[in-house]
N, C-alpha and C. Protein backbone atom coordinates (compact mmCIF):
# COMPACT_ATOMS: atom_id res chain seq x y z
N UNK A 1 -9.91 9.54 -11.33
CA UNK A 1 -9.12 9.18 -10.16
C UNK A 1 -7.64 9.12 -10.55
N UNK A 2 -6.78 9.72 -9.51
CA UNK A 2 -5.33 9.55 -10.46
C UNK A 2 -4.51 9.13 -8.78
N UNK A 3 -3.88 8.00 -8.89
CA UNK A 3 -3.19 7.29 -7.82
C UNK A 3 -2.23 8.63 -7.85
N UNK A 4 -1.73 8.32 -6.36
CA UNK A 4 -0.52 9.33 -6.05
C UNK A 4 0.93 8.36 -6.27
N UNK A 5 0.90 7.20 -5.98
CA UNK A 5 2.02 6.15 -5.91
C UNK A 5 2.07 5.09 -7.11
N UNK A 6 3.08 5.29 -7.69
CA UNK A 6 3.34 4.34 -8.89
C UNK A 6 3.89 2.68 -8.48
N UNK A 7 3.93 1.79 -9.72
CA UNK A 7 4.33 0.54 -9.26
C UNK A 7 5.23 0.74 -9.34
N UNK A 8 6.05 0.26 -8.09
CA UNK A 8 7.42 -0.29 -8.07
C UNK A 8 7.93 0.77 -6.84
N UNK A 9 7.13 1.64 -6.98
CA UNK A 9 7.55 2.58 -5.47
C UNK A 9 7.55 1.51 -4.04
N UNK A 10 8.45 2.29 -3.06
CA UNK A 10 8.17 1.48 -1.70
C UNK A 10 7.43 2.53 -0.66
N UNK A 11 6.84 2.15 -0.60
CA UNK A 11 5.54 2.96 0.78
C UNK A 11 6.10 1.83 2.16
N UNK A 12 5.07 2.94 2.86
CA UNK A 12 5.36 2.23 4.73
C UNK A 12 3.73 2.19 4.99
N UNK A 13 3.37 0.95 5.35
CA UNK A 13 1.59 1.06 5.82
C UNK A 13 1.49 1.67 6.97
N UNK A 14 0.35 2.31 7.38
CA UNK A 14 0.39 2.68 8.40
C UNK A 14 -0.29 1.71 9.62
N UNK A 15 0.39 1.03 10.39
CA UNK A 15 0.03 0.50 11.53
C UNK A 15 -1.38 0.78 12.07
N UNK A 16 -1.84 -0.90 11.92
CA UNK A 16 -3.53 -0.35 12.66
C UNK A 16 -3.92 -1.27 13.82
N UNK A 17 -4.78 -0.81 14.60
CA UNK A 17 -4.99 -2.11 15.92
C UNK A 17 -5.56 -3.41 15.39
N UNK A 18 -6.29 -3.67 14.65
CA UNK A 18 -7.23 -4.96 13.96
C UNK A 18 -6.30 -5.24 12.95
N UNK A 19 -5.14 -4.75 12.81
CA UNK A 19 -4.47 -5.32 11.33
C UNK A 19 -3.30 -6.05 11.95
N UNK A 20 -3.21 -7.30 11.31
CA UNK A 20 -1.61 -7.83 11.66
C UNK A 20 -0.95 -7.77 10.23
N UNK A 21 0.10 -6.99 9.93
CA UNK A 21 0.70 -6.51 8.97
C UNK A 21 2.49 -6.89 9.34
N UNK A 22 3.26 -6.94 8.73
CA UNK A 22 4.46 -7.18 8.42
C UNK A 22 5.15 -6.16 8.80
N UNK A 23 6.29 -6.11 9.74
CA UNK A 23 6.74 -4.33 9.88
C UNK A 23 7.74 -4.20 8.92
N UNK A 24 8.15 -3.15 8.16
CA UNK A 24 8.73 -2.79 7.30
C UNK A 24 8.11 -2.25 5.97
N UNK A 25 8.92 -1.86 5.18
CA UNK A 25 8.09 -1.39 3.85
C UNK A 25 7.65 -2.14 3.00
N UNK A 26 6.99 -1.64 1.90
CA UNK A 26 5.77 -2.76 0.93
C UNK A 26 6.12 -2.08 -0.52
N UNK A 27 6.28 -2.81 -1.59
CA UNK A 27 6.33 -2.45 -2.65
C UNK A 27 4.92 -2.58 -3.45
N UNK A 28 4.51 -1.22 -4.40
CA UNK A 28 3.62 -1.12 -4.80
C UNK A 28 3.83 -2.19 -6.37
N UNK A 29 2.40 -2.94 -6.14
CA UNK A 29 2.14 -3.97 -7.12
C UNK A 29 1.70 -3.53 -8.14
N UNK A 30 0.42 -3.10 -7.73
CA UNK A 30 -0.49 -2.60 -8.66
C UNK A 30 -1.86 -1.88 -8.52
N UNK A 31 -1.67 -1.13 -9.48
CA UNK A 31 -3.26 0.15 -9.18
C UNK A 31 -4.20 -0.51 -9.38
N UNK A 32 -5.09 -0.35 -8.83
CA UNK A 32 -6.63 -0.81 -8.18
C UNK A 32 -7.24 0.18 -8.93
N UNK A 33 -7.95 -0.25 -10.01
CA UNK A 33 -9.07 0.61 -10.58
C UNK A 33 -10.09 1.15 -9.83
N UNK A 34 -10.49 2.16 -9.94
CA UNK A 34 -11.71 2.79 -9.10
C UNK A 34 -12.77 2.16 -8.91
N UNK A 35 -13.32 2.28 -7.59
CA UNK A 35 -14.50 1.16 -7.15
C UNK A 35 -15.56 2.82 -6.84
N UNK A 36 -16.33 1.61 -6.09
CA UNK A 36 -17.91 2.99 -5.45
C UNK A 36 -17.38 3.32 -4.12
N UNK A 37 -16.55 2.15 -3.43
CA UNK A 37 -16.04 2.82 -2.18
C UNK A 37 -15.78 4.15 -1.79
N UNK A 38 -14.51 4.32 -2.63
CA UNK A 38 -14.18 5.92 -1.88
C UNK A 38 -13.30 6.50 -3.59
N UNK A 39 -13.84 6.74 -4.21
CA UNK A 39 -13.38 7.48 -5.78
C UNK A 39 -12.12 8.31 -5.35
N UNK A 40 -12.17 8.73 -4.45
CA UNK A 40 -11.34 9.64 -3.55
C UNK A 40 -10.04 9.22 -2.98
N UNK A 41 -10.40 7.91 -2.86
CA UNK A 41 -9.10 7.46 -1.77
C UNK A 41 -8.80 5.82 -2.82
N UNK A 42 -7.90 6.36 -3.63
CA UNK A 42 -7.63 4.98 -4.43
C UNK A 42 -7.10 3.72 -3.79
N UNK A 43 -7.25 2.92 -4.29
CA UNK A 43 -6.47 1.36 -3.88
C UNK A 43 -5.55 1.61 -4.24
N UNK A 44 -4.25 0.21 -3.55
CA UNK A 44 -3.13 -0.53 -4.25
C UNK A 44 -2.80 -2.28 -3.63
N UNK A 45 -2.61 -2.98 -4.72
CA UNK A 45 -1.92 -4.05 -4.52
C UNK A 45 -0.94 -3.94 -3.72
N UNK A 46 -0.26 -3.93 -2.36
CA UNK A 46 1.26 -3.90 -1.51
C UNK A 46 1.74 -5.36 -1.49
N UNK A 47 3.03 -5.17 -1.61
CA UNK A 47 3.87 -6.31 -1.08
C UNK A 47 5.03 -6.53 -0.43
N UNK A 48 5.17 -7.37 0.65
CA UNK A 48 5.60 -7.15 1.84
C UNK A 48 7.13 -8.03 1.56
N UNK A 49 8.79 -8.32 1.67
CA UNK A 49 9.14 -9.22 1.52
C UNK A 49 8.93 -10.24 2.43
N UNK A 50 8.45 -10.09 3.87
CA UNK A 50 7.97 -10.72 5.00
C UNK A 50 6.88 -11.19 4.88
N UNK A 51 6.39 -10.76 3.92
CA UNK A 51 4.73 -11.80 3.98
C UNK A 51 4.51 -12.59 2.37
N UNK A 52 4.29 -13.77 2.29
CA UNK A 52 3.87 -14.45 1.20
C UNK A 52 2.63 -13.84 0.45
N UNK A 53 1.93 -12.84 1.12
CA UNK A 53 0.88 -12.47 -0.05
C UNK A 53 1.15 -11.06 -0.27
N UNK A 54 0.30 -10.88 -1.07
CA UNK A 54 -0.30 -9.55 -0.85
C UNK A 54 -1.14 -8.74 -0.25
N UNK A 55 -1.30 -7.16 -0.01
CA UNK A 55 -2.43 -6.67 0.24
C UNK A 55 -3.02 -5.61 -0.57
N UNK A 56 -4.45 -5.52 -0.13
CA UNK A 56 -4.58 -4.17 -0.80
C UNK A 56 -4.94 -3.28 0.60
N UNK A 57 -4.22 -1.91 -0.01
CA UNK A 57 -4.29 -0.70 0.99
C UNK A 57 -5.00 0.91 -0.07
N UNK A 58 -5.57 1.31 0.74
CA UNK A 58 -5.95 2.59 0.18
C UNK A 58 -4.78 3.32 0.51
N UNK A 59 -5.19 4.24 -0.38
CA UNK A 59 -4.03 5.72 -0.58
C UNK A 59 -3.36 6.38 1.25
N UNK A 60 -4.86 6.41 1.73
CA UNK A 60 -4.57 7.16 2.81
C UNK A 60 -3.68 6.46 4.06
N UNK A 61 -3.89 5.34 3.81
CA UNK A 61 -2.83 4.01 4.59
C UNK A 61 -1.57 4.15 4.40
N UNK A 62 -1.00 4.82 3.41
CA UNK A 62 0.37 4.72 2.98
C UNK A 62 1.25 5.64 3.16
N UNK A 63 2.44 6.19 2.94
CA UNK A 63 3.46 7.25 3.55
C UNK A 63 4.54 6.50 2.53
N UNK A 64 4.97 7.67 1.68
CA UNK A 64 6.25 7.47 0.79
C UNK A 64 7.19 6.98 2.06
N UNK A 65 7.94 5.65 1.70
CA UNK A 65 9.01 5.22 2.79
C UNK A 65 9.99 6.43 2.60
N UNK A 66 10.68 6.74 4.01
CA UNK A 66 12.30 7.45 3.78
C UNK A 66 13.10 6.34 3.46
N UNK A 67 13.28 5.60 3.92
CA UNK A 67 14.21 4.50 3.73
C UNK A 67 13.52 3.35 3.17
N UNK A 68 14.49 2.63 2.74
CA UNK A 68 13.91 1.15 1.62
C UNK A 68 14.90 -0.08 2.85
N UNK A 69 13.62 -0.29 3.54
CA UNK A 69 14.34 -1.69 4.16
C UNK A 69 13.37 -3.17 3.65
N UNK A 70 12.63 -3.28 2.60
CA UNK A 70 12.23 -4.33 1.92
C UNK A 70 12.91 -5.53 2.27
């Protein structure tokens, strides 16, 4: 499995109806070792400056940010 997004990059999640998420971009924490889920579609640790935690998002959730508004 080889992540497409390194730590410290800023991604944009992609907006979902069941998700209440933070609007703005998320800095990548950390790679999520491969599970049985989806070998295919890696994890990541995100972090929001708007939100006190973290999340984890798969690969396909994410979009290299154009802009860094963290």
């Amino acid at each position: 499995m080889v992540h497409k997004y390194q730590v410290g990059q800023i991604v944009d999640l992609e907006p979902m109806v069941l998700r209440s998420s933070a609007p703005g971009s998320y800095e990548i924490r950390f790679l999520v070792p491969a599970s049985d889920r989806d070998p295919g579609d890696p994890c990541y640790r995100i972090k929001s400056i708007a939100e006190a935690h973290e999340r984890v998002a798969s690969e396909s959730e994410l979009t290299l940010a154009e802009s860094v508004s963290v």
